[in-house]
N, C-alpha and C. Protein backbone atom coordinates (compact mmCIF):
# COMPACT_ATOMS: atom_id res chain seq x y z
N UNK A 1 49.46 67.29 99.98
CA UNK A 1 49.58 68.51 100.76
C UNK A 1 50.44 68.23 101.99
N UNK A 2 51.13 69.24 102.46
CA UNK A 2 52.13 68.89 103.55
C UNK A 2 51.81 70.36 104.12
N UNK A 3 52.53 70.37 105.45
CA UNK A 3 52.53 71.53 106.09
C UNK A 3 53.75 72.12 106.47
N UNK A 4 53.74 73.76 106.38
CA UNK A 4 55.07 74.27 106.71
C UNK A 4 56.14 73.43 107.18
N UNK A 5 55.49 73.70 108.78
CA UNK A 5 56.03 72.71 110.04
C UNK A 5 56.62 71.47 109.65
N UNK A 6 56.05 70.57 108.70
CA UNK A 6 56.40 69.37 108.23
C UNK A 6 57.48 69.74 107.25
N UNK A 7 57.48 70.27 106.21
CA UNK A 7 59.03 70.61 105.61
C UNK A 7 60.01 71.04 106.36
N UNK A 8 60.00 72.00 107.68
CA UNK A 8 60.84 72.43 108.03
C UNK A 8 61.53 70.91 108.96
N UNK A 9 60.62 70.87 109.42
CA UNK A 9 61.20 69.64 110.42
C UNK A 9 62.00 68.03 109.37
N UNK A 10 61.63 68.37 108.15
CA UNK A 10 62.68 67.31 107.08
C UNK A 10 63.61 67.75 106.81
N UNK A 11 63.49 69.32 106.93
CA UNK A 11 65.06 69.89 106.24
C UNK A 11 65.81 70.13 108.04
N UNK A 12 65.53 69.76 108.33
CA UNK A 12 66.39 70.39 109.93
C UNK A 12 66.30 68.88 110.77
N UNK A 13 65.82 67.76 109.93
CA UNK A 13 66.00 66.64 110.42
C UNK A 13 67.75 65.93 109.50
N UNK A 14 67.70 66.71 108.48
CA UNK A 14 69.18 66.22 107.58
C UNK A 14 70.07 66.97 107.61
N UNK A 15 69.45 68.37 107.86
CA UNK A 15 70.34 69.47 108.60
C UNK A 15 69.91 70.25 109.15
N UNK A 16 70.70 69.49 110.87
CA UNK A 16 70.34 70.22 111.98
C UNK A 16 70.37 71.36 112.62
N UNK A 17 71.62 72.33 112.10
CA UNK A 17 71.73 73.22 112.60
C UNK A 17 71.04 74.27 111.74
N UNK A 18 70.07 73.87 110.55
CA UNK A 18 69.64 74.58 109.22
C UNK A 18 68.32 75.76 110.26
N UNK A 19 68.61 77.00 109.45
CA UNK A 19 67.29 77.73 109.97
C UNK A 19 66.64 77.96 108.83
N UNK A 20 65.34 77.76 109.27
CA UNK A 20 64.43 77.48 107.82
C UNK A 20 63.31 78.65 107.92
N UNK A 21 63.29 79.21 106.58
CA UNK A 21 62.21 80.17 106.60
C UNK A 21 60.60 79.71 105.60
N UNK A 22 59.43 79.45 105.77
CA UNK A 22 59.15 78.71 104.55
C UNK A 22 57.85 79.53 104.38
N UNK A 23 57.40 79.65 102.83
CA UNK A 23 55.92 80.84 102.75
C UNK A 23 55.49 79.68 101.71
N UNK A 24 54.25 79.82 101.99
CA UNK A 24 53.37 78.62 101.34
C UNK A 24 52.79 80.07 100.20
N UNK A 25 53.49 79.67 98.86
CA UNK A 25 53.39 80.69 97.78
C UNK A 25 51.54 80.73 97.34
N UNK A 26 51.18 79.72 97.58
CA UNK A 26 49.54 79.16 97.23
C UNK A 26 48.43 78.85 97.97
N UNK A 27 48.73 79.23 99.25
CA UNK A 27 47.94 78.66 100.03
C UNK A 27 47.38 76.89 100.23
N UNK A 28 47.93 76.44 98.95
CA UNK A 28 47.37 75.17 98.89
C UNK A 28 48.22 74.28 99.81
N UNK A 29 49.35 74.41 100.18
CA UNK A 29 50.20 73.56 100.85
C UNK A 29 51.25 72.23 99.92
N UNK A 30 51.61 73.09 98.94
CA UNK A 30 52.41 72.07 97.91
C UNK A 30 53.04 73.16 97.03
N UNK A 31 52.96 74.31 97.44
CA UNK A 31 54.47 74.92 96.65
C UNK A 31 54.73 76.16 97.79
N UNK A 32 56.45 75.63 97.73
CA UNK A 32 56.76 76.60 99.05
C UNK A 32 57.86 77.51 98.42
N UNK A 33 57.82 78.21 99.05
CA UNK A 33 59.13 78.92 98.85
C UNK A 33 60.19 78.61 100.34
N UNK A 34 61.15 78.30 100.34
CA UNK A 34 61.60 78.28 101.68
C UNK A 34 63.62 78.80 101.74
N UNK A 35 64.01 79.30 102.23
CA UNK A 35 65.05 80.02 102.97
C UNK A 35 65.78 79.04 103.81
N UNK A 36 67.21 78.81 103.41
CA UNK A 36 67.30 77.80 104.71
C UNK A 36 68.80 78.37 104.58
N UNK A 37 69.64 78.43 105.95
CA UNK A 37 70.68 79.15 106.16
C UNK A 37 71.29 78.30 107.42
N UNK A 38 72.83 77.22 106.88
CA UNK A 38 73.52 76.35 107.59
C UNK A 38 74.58 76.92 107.37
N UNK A 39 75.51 76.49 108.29
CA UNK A 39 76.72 76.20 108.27
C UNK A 39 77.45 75.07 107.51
N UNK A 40 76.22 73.94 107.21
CA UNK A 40 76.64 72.75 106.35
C UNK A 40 77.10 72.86 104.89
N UNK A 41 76.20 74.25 104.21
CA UNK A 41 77.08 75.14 103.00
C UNK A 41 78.24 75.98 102.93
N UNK A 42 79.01 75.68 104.22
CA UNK A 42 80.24 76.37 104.19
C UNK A 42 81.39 75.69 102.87
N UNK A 43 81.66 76.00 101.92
CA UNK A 43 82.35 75.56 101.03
C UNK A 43 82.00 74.58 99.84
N UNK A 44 80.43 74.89 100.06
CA UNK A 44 80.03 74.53 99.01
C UNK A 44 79.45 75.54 98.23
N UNK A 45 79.31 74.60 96.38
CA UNK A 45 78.54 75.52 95.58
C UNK A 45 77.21 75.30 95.67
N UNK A 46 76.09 76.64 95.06
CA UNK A 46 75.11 76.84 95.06
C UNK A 46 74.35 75.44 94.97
N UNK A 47 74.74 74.85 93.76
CA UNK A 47 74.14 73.33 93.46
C UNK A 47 74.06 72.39 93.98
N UNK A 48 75.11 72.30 94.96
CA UNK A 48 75.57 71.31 96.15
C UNK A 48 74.50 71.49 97.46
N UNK A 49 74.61 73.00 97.66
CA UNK A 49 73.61 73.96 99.03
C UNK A 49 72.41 72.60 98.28
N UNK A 50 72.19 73.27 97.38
CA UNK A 50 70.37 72.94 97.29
C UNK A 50 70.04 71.53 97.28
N UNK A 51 71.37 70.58 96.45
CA UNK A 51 71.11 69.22 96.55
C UNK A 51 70.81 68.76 98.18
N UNK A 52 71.51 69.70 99.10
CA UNK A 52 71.31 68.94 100.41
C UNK A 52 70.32 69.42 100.60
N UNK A 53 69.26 70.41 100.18
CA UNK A 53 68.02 70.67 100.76
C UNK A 53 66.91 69.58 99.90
N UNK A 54 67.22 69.59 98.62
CA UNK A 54 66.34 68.57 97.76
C UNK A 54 66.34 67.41 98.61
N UNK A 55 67.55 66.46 98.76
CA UNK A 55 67.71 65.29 99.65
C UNK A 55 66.77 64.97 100.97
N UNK A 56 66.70 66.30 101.44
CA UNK A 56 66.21 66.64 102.72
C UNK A 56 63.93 66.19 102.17
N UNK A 57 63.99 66.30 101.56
CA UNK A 57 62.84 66.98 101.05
C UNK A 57 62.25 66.04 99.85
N UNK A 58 63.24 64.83 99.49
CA UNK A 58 63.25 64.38 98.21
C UNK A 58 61.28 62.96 98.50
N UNK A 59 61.62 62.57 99.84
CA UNK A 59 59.53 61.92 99.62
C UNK A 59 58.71 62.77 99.16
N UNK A 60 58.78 63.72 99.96
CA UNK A 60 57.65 64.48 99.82
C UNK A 60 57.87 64.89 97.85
N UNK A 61 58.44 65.57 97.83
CA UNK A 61 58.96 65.75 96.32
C UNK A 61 58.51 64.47 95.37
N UNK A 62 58.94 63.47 95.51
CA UNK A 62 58.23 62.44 94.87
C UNK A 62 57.23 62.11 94.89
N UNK A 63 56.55 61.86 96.21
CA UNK A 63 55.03 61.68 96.22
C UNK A 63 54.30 62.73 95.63
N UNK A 64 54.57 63.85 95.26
CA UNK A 64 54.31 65.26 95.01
C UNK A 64 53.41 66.00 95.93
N UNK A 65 53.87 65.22 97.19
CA UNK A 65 53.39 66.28 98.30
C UNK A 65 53.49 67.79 98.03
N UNK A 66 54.85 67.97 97.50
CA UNK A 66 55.81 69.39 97.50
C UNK A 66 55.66 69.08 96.04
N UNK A 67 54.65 70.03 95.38
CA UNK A 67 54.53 69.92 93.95
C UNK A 67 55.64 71.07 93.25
N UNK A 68 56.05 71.91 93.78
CA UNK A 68 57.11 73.16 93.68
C UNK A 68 57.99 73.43 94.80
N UNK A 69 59.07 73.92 94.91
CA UNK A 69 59.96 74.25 95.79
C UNK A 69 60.97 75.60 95.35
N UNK A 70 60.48 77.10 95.50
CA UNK A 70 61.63 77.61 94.98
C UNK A 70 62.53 77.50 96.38
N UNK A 71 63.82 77.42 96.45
CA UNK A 71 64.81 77.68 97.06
C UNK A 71 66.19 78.71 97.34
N UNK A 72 66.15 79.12 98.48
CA UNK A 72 67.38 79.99 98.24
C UNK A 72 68.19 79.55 99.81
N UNK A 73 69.59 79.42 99.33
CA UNK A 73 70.43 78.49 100.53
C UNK A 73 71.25 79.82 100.79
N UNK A 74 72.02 79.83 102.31
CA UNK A 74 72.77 80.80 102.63
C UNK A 74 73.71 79.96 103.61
N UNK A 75 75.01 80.51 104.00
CA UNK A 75 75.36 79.99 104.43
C UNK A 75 75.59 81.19 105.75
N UNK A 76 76.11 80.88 107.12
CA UNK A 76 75.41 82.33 108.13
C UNK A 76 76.23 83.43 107.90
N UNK A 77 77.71 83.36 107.19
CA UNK A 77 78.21 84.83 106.48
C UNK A 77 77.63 85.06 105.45
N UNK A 78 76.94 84.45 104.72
CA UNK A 78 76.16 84.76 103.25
C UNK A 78 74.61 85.47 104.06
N UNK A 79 74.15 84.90 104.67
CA UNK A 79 73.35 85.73 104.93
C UNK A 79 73.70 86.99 105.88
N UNK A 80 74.36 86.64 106.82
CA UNK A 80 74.23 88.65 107.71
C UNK A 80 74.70 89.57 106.51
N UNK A 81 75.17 89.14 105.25
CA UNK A 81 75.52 89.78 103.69
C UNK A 81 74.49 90.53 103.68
N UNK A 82 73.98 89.11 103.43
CA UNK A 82 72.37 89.46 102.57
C UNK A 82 71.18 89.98 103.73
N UNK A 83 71.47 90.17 104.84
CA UNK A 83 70.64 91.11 105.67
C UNK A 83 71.01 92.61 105.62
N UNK A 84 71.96 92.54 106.00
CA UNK A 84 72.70 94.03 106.01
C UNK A 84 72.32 94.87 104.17
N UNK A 85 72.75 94.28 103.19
CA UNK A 85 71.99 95.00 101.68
C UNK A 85 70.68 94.62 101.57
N UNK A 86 69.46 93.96 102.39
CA UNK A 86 68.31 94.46 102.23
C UNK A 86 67.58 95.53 103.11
């Protein structure tokens, strides 16, 4: 089990300028859903975005702290996108 706070602070420890959104889908504290929106995905693809969040995230992931992770990466023109059409 891990806590919000504790994922966010791994993914914003590998990328710093990352803003992280994270909902504990289970209450249990091992599958998150989390939102993370850098500038470090500027010119990258989707697969690339997420490898740097996996990386970010990859102990916990192994130990199976983080037994699930859905992910969705933005980059900060991809998201005011994706604010403005929701």
């Amino acid at each position: 089990m891990i806590s919000p706070s504790q994922v966010e602070s791994m993914i914003k420890a590998s990328i710093p300028d990352a803003q992280v959104q994270i909902q504990d889908l289970t209450g249990g504290g091992d599958h998150y859903q989390v939102v993370v929106v850098s500038s470090a995905f500027d010119g990258k693809g989707l697969v690339q975005q997420h490898q740097l969040v996996y990386k970010a995230v990859r102990q916990a992931m192994s130990t199976e702290a983080i037994h699930a992770l859905s992910l969705k990466t933005y980059t900060p023109e991809a998201w005011a996108v994706a604010q403005q059409v929701s």
